[in-house]
Every structure is written in C-alpha cells, then in structure tokens.
C-alpha atoms as a PDB file:
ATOM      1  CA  UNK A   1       9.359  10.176 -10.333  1.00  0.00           C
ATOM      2  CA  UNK A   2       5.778   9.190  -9.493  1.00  0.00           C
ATOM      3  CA  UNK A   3       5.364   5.517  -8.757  1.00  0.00           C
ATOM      4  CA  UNK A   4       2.214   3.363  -8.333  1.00  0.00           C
ATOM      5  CA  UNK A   5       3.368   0.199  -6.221  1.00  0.00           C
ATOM      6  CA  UNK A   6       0.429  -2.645  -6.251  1.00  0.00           C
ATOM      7  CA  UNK A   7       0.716  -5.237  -3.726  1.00  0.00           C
ATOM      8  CA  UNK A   8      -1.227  -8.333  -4.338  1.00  0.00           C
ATOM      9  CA  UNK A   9       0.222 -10.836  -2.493  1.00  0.00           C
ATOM     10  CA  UNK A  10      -0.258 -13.171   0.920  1.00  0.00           C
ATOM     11  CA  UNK A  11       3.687 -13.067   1.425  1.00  0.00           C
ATOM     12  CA  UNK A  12       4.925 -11.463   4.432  1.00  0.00           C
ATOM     13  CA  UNK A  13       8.443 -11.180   2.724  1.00  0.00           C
ATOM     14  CA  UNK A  14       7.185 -10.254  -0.192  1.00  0.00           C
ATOM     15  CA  UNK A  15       5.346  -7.444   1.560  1.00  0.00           C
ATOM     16  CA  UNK A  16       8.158  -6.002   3.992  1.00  0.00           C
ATOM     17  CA  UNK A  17      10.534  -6.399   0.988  1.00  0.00           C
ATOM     18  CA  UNK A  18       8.043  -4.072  -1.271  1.00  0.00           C
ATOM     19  CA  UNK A  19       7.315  -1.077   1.239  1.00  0.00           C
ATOM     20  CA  UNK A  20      11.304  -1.611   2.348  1.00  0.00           C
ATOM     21  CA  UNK A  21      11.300  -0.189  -1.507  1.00  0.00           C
ATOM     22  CA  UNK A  22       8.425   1.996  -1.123  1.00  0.00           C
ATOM     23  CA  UNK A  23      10.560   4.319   1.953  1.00  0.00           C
ATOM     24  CA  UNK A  24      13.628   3.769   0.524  1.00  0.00           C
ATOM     25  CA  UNK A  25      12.454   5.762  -2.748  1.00  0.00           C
ATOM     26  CA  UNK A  26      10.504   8.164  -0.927  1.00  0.00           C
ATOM     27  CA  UNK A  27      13.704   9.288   1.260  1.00  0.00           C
ATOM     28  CA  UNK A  28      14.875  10.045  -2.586  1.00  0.00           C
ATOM     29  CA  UNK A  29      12.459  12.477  -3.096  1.00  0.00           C
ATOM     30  CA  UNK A  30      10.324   9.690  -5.182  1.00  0.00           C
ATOM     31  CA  UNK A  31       6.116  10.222  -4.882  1.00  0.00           C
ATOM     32  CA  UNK A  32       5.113   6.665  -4.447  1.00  0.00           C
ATOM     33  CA  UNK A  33       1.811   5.383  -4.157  1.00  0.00           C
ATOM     34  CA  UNK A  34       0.762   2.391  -2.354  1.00  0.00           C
ATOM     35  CA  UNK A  35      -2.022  -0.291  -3.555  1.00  0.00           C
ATOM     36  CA  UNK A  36      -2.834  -3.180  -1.532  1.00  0.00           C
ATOM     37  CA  UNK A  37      -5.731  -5.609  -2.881  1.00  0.00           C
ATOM     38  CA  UNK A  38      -6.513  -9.142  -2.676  1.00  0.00           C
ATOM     39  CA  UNK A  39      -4.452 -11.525  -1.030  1.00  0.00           C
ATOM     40  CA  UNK A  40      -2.796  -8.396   0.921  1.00  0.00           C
ATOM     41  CA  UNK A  41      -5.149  -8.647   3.236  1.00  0.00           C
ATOM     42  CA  UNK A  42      -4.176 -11.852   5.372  1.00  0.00           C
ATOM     43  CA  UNK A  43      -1.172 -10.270   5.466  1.00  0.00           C
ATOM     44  CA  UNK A  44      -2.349  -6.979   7.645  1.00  0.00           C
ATOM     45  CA  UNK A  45      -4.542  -8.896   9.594  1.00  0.00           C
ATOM     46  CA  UNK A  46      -2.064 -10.255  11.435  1.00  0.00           C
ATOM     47  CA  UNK A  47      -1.345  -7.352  13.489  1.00  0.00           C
ATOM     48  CA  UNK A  48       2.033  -8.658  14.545  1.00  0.00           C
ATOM     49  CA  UNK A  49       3.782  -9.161  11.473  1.00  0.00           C
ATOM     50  CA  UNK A  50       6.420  -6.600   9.700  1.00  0.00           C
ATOM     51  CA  UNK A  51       3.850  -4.967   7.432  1.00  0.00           C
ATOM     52  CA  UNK A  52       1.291  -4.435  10.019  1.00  0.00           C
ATOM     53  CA  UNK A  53       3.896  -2.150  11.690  1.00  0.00           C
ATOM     54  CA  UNK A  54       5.192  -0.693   8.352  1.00  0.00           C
ATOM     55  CA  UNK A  55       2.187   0.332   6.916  1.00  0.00           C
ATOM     56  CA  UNK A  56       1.691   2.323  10.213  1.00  0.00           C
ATOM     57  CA  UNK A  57       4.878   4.268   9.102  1.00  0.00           C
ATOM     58  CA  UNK A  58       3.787   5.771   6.232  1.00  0.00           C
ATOM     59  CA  UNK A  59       3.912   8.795   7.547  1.00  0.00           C
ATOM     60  CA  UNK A  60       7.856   9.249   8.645  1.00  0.00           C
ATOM     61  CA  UNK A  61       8.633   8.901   5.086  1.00  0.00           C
ATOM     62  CA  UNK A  62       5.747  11.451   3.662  1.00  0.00           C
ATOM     63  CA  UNK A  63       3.691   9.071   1.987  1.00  0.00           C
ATOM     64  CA  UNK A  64      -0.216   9.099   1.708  1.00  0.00           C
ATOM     65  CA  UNK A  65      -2.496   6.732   3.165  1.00  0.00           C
ATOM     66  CA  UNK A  66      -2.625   3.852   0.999  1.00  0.00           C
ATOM     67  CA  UNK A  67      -5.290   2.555  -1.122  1.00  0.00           C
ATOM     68  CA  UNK A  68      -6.731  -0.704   0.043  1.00  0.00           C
ATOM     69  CA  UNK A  69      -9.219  -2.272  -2.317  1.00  0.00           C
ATOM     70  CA  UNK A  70     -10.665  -4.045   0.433  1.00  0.00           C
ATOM     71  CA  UNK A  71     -14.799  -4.389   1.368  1.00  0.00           C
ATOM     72  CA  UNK A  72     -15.306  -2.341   4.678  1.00  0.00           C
ATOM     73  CA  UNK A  73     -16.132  -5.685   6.105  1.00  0.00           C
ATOM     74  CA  UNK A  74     -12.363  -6.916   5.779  1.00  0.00           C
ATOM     75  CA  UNK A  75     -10.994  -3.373   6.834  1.00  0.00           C
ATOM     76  CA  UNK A  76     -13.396  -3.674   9.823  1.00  0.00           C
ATOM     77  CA  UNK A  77     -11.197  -7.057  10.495  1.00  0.00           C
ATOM     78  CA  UNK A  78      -7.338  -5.151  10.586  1.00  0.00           C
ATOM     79  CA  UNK A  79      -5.928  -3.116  13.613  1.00  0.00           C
ATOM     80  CA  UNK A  80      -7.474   0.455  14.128  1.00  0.00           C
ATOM     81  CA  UNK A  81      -4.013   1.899  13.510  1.00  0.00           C
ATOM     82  CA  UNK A  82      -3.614   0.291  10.300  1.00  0.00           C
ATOM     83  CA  UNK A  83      -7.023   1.347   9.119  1.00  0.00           C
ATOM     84  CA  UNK A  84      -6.088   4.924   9.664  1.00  0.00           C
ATOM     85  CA  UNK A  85      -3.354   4.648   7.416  1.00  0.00           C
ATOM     86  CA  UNK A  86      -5.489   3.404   4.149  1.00  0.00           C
ATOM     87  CA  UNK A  87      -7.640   5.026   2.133  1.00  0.00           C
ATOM     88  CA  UNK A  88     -11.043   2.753   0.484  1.00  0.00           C
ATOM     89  CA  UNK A  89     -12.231   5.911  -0.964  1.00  0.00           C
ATOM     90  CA  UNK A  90      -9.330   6.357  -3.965  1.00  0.00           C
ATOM     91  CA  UNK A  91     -10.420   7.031  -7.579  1.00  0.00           C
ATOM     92  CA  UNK A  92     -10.441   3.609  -8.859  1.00  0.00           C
ATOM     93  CA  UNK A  93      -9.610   4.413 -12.591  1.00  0.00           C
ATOM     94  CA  UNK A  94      -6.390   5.644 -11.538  1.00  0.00           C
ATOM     95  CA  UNK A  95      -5.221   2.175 -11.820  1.00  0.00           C
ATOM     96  CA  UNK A  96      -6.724   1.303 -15.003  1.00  0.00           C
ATOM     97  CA  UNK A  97      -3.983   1.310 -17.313  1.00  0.00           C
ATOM     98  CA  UNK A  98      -5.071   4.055 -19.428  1.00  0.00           C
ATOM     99  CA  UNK A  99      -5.370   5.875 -15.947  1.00  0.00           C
ATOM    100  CA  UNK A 100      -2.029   4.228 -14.464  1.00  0.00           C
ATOM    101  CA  UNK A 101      -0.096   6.914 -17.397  1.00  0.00           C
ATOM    102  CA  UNK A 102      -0.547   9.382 -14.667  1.00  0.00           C
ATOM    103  CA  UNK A 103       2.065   7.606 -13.032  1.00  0.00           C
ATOM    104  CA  UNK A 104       5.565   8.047 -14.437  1.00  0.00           C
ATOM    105  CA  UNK A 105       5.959   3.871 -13.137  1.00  0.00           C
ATOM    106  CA  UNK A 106       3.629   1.047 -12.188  1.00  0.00           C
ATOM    107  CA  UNK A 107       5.842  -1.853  -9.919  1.00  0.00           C
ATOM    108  CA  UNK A 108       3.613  -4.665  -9.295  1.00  0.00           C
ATOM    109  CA  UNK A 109       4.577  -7.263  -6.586  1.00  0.00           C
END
C-alpha cells in the first residue's frame, strides 16, 4: 500500500504519534510518504524534542526524505541533520487531490 501521511500540526504528540505510524507501516512492507507543512515547523525547530530525532530516522525504516513545504528561510532555521532528511524540491501536484490518487491512501494529522 502506498500512503501519503501530511502532518500539519504544532503538536509534539501529535507528531511522534504520526511517524510512530509512519515506521510501524513501513516495517510492513507499506511505501509511506511523509509531508510536513505549516505549523510542523515549530515542532522541528526544537531540536530536542521526539520528532527532531525521528525524522532523523527515516532511514532505518527505508523511507525517503520527506517533503517539507517550508521557505528555505525556515529550513535554514532547523538542525543540519534534520534538513538532510527533507526534501523542498517534491512535485507539488502530487498532493493535489487529483494528484494524491497516485497514492493508494492519504492520512492527514
């Protein structure tokens, strides 16, 4: 199954909670793509809180970078090891919703 999972949200729990769901279907053999946006990014600023250190995992469970809709201003702001694990340069109309029937599911937190 191929998942798009948006984060928009200034909620640490909320954020640990969603990539928690994020490796857990990857170990299943799940192709999940991650989406952070907006309020997201107060979140990863702080470079000491559970997502900070999560999104530096993507790798272990074999997931791309993740797509941060974010000026380069505000990614100039986060810690150089989460910048390396987001992409800025995605193809925005994959998340349209004409676009977003690429993906087989589109979770939204």
């Amino acid at each position: 199954m191929k998942l798009l999972v948006k984060l928009n949200n200034d909620s640490e729990l909320i954020g640990y909670e969603t990539l928690a769901l994020a490796f857990t279907l990857a170990s299943f053999d799940h192709e999940v793509q991650l989406y952070f946006t907006g309020d997201t990014l107060a979140t990863l600023q702080d470079s000491h809180s559970r997502l900070c250190g999560m999104v530096q995992s993507l790798d272990l469970y074999d997931l791309p970078k993740a797509w941060a809709d974010f000026s380069d201003e505000a990614l100039a702001t986060l810690d150089t090891a989460v910048q390396e694990a987001l992409n800025k340069d995605f193809d925005r109309n994959a998340i349209t919703d004409k676009q977003a029937a690429d993906f087989d599911g589109v979770l939204s937190f």
